[in-house]
Protein backbone atom coordinates (compact mmCIF):
# COMPACT_ATOMS: atom_id res chain seq x y z
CA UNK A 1 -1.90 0.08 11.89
CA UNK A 2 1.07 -2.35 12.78
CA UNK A 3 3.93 -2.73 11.02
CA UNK A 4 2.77 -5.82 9.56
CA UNK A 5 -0.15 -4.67 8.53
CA UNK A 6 1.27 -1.79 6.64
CA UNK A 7 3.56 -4.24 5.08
CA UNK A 8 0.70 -6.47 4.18
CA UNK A 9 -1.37 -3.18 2.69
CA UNK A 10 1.81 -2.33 0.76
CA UNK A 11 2.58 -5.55 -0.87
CA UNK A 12 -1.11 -5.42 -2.32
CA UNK A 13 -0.78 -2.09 -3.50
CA UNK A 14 2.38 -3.02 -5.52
CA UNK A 15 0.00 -6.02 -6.82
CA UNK A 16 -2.65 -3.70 -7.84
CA UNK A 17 -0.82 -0.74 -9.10
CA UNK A 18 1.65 -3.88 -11.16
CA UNK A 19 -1.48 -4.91 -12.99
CA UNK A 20 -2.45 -1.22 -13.50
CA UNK A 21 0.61 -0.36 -15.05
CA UNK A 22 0.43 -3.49 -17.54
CA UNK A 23 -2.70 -2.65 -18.92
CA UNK A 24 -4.89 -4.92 -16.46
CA UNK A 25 -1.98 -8.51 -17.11
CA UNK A 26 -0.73 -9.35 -13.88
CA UNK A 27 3.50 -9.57 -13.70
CA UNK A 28 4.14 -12.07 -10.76
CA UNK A 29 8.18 -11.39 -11.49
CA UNK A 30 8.12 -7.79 -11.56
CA UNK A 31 6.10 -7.69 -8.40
CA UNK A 32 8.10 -9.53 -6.19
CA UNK A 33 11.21 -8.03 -7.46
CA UNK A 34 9.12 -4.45 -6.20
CA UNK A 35 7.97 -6.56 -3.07
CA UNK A 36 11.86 -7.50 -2.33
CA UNK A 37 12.73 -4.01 -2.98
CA UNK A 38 9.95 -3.09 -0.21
CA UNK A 39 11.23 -5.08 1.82
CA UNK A 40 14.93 -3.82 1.99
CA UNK A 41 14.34 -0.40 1.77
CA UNK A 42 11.41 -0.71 5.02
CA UNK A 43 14.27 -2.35 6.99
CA UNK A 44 17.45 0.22 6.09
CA UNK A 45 18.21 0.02 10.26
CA UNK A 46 18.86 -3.65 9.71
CA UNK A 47 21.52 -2.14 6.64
CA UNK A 48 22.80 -5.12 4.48
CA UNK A 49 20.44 -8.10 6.73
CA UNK A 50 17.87 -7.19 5.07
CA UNK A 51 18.44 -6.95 1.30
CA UNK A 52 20.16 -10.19 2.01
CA UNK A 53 16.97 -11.75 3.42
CA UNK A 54 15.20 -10.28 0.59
CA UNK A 55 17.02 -11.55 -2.11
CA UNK A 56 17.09 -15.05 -0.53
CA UNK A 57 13.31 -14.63 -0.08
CA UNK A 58 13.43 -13.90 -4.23
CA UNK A 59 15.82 -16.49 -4.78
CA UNK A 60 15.13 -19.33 -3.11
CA UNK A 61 11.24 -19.62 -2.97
CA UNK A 62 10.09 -16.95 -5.92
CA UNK A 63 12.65 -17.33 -8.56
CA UNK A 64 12.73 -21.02 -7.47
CA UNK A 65 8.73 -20.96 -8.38
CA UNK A 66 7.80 -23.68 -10.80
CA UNK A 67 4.65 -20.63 -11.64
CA UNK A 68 6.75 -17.73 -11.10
CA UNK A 69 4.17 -15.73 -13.05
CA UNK A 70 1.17 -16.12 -10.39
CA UNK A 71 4.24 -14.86 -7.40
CA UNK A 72 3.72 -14.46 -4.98
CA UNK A 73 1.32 -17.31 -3.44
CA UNK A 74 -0.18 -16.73 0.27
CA UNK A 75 2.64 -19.21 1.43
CA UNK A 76 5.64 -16.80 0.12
CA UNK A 77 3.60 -14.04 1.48
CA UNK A 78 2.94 -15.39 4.35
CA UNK A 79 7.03 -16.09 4.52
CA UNK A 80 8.63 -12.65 3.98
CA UNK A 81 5.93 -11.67 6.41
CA UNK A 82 7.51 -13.71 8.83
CA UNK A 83 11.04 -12.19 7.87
CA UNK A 84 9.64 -8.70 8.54
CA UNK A 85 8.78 -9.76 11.97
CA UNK A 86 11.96 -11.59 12.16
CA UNK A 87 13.64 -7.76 11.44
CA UNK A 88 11.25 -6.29 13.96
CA UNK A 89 12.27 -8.53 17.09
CA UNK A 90 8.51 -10.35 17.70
CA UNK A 91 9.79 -13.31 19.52
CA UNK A 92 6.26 -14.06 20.04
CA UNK A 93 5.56 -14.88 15.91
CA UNK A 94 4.97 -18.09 14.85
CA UNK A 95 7.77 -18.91 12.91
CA UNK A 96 6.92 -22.55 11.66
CA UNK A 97 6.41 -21.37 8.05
CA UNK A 98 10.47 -20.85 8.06
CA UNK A 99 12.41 -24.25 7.34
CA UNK A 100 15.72 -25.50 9.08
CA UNK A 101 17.26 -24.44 5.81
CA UNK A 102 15.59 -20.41 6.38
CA UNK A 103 16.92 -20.37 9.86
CA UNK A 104 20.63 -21.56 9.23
CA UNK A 105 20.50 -19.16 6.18
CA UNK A 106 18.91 -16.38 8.90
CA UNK A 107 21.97 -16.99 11.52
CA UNK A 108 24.43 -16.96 8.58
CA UNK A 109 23.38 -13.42 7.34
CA UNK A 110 23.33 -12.56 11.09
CA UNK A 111 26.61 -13.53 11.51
CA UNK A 112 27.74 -11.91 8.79
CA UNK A 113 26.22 -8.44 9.45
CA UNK A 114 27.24 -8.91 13.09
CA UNK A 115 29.19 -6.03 13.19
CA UNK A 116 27.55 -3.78 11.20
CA UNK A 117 24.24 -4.24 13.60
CA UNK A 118 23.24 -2.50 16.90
CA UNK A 119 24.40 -4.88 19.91
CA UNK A 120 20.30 -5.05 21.13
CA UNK A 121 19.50 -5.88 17.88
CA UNK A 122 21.69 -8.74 17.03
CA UNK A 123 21.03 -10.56 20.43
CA UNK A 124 17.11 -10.09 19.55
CA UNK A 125 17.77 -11.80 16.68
CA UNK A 126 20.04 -14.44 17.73
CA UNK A 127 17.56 -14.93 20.22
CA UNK A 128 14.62 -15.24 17.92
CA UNK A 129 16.98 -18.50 16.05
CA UNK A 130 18.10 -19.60 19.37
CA UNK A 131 14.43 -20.23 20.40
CA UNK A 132 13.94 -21.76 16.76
CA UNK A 133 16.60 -23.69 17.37
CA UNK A 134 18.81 -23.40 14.96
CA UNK A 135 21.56 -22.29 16.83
């Protein structure tokens, strides 16, 4: 199983075992929080990057949700699915779910972290938004 995959499996488990624990209502907040938390915690080589792309992922497009409830839709899935291959260097991903705004917010936590990050790693990842072209 790829990483994505297991990330994917994951992510429904926390829906399923969300809804369990609520006595069958589904808690679109609470699971994305647990999906952000995922998300940081799967990524702890990538240090303070990625609980800063996972709280802009909660931020800006779940907390941001008009139905925050119903979090998250396919699209948001399909976005901090993206970010996990992002973390994970797959220059070959199709990124076009991410908007200009996602990659100048993806170079700024890059520079940021800069020194805190292996040197491979941070040129993969500059890479990946050079190719985007957002640098």
């Amino acid at each position: 199983m790829s990483d994505t995959s297991k990330f994917l499996a994951d992510i429904q488990r926390i829906k399923k075992h969300v809804r369990a624990d609520n006595g069958g209502k589904y808690d679109g907040r609470k699971v994305c929080e647990q999906i952000s938390s995922l998300f940081a915690s799967s990524n702890r080589n990538a240090g303070d990057l990625a609980r800063s792309i996972a709280d802009y992922w909660l931020n800006s497009y779940i907390f941001a949700s008009a139905d925050v409830e119903n979090e998250p839709s396919q699209e948001n899935i399909d976005r901090i699915t993206v970010f996990q291959n992002f973390l994970d260097g797959d220059s070959d991903e199709d990124y076009s779910i991410l908007t200009g705004d996602d990659w100048e917010t993806l170079k700024d936590f890059c520079d940021d972290e800069a020194e805190n990050l292996d040197l491979d790693s941070l040129q993969n990842f500059m890479s990946i938004i050079l190719d985007n072209g957002a640098l």
